[in-house]
Protein backbone atom coordinates (compact mmCIF):
# COMPACT_ATOMS: atom_id res chain seq x y z
CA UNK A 1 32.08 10.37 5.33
CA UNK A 2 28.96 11.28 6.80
CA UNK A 3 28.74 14.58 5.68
CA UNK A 4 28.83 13.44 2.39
CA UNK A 5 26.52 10.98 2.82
CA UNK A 6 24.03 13.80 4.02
CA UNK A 7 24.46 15.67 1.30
CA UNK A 8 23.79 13.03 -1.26
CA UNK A 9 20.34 12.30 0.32
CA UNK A 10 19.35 15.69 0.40
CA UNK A 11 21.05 16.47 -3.02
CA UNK A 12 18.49 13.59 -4.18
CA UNK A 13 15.57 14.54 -2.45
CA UNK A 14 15.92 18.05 -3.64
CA UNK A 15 16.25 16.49 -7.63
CA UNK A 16 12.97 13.68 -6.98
CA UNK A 17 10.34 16.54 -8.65
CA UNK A 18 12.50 16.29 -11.79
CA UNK A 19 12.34 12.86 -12.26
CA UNK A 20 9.38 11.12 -9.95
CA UNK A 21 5.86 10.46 -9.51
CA UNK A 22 6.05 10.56 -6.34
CA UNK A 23 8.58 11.17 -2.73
CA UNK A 24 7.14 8.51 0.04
CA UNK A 25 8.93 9.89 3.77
CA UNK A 26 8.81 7.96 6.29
CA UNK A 27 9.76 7.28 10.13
CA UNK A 28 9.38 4.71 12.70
CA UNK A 29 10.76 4.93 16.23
CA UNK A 30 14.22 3.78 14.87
CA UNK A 31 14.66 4.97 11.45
CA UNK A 32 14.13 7.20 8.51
CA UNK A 33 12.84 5.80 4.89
CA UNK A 34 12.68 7.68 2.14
CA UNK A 35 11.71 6.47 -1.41
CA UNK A 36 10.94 7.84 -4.97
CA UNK A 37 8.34 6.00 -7.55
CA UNK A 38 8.94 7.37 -11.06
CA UNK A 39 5.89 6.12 -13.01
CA UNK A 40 2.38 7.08 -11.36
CA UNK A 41 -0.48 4.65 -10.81
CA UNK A 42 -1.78 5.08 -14.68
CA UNK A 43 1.29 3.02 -16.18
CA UNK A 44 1.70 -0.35 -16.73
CA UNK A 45 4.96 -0.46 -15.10
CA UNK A 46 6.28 1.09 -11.80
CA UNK A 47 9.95 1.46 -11.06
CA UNK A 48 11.15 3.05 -7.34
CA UNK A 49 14.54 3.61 -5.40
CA UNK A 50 14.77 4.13 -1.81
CA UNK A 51 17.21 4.30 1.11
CA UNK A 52 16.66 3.79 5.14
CA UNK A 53 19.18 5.02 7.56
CA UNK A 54 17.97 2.43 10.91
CA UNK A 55 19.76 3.95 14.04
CA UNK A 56 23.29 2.16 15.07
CA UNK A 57 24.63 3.03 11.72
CA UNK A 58 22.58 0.44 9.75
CA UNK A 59 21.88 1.46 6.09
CA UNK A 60 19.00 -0.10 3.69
CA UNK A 61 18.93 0.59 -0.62
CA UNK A 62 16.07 -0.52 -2.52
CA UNK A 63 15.00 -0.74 -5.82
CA UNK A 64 11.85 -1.79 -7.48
CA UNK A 65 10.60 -2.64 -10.45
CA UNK A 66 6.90 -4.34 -10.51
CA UNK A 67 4.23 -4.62 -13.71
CA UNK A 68 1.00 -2.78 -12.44
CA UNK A 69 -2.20 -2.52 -13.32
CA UNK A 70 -6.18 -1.07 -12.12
CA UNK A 71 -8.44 -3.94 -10.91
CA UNK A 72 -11.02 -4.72 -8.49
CA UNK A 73 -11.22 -6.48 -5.23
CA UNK A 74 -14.75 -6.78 -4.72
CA UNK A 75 -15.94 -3.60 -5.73
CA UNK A 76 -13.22 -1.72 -4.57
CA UNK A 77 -10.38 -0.30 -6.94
CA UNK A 78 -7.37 -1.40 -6.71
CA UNK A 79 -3.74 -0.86 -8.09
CA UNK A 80 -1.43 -3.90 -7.99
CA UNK A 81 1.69 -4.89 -8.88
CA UNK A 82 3.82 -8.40 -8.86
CA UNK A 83 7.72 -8.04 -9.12
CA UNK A 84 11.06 -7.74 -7.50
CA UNK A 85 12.09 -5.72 -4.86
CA UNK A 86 16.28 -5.80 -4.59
CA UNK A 87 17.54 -4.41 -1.22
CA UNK A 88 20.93 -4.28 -0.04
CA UNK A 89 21.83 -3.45 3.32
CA UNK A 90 25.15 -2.51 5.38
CA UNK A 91 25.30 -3.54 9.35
CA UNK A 92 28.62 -2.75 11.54
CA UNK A 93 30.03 -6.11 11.41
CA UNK A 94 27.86 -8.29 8.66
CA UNK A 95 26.22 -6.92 5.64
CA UNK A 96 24.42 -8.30 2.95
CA UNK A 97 21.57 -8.29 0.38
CA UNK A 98 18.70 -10.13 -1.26
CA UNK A 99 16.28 -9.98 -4.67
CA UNK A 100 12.68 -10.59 -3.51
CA UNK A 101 10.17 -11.56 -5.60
CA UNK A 102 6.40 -10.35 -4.13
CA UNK A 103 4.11 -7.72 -5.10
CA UNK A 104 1.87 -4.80 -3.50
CA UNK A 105 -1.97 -3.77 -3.78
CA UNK A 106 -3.14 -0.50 -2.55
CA UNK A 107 -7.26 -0.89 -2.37
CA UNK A 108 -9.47 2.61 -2.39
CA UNK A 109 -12.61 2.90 -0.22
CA UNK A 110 -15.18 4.71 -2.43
CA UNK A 111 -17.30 5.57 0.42
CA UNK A 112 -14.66 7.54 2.42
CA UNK A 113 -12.79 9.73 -0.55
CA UNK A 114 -9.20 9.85 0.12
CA UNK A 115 -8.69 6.94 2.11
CA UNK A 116 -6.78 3.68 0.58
CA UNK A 117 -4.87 0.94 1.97
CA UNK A 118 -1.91 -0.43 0.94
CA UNK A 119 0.30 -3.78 1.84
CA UNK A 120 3.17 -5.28 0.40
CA UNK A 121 4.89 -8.65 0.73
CA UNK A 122 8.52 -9.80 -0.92
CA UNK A 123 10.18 -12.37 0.20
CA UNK A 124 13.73 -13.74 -1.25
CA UNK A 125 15.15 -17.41 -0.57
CA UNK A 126 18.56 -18.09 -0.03
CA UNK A 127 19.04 -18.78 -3.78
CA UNK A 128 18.47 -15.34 -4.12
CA UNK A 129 20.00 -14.25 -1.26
CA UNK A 130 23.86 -13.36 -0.75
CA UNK A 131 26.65 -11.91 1.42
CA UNK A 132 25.23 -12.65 5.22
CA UNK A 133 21.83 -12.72 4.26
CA UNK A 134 20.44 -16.25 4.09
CA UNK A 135 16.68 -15.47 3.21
CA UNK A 136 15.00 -12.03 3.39
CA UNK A 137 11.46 -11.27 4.29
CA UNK A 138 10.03 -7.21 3.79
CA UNK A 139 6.42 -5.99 4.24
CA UNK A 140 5.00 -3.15 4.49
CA UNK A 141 0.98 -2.11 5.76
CA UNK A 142 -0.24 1.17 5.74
CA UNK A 143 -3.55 3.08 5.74
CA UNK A 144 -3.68 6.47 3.95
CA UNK A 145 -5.56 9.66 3.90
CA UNK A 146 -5.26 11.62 0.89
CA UNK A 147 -5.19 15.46 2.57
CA UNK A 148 -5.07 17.77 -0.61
CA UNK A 149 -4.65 16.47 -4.46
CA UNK A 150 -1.05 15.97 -4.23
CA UNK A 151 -0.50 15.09 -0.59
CA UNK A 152 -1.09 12.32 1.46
CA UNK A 153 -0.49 10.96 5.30
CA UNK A 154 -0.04 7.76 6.08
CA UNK A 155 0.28 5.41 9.44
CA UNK A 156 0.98 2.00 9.35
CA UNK A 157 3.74 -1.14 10.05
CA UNK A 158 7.18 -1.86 8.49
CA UNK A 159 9.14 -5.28 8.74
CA UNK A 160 12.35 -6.54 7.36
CA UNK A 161 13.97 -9.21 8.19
CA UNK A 162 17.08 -11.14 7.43
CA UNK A 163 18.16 -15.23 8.39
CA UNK A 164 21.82 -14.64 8.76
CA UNK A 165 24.36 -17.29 7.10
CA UNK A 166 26.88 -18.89 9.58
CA UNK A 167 28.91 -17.95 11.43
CA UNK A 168 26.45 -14.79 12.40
CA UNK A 169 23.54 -17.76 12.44
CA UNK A 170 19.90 -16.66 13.88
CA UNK A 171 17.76 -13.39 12.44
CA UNK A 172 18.34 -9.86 12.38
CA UNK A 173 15.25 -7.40 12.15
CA UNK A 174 16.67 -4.74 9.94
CA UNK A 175 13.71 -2.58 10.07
CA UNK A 176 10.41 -2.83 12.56
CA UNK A 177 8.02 -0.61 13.70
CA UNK A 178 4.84 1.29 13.40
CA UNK A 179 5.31 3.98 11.09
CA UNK A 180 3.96 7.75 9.98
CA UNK A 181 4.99 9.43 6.97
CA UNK A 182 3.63 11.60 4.10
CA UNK A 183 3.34 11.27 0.56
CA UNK A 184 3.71 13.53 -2.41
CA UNK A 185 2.56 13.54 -5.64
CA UNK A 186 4.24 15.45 -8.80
């Protein structure tokens, strides 16, 4: 079972050029993420799958779909995007799931070319919530250096978080941590 699993991931990673915009790695001290945008920052919409494998056997599946667009905050570009973020999510003895609605900005400093910052907030009530998940709660903050055209590294802060229904009641940090990671472009 987890040999095929294995393969799977790497059998996708190795097909994201054919299909993405971009492969997003990243680790904190207890997992792996990776995840796969397949329009770039030019179109109006931006649709993205990704997995985590969180040590003790815990595995996270995301999909996105947001409506993007350029703007300005201040007199900074920006890229931003308001939609739904569905993540699913498999624990040793509860699992469950969740469709949050949020959104993401990722704001460019003109003065320092290269460097951007980017956050992310989705949250899902328990109407939207199912199997032991009673609400769900996932952002994401990251700074990001863009080291050649199509590369970049990143540093930054990962939380997701789960209110369990009864009889598991109380909350369950799926994901947490500071987190490093690289981007590439295609």
């Amino acid at each position: 079972m987890k040999v095929s699993r294995i393969s799977v991931i790497v059998l996708s990673l190795a097909a994201a050029p054919v299909f993405a915009s971009d492969l997003d790695l990243s680790l904190t001290n207890d997992s792996v993420k990776g995840q796969v945008d397949f329009f770039g920052n030019n179109s109006d919409i931006q649709l993205g799958a990704g997995y985590t494998y969180h040590e003790g056997s815990r595995n996270i599946a995301n999909v996105d779909f947001h409506a993007q667009g350029r703007t300005a905050l201040g007199n900074l570009p920006t890229t931003a995007g308001l939609g739904v973020r569905a993540i699913g999510w498999d624990g040793n003895r509860v699992d469950g799931g969740a469709l949050g609605l949020g959104g993401f900005a990722t704001v460019n400093i003109p003065r320092v070319p290269g460097l951007s910052f980017t956050g992310g907030l989705h949250y899902a009530p328990s109407i939207l919530s199912f199997g032991d998940s009673e609400n769900m709660t996932s952002l994401e903050l990251r700074a990001s250096y863009r080291v050649i055209r199509n590369a970049e590294v990143f540093a930054g802060y990962r939380y997701l978080n789960t209110k369990l229904d009864s009889p598991y009641s109380g909350n369950i940090n799926l994901d947490e941590g500071v987190m490093a990671g690289m981007k590439i472009f295609f």
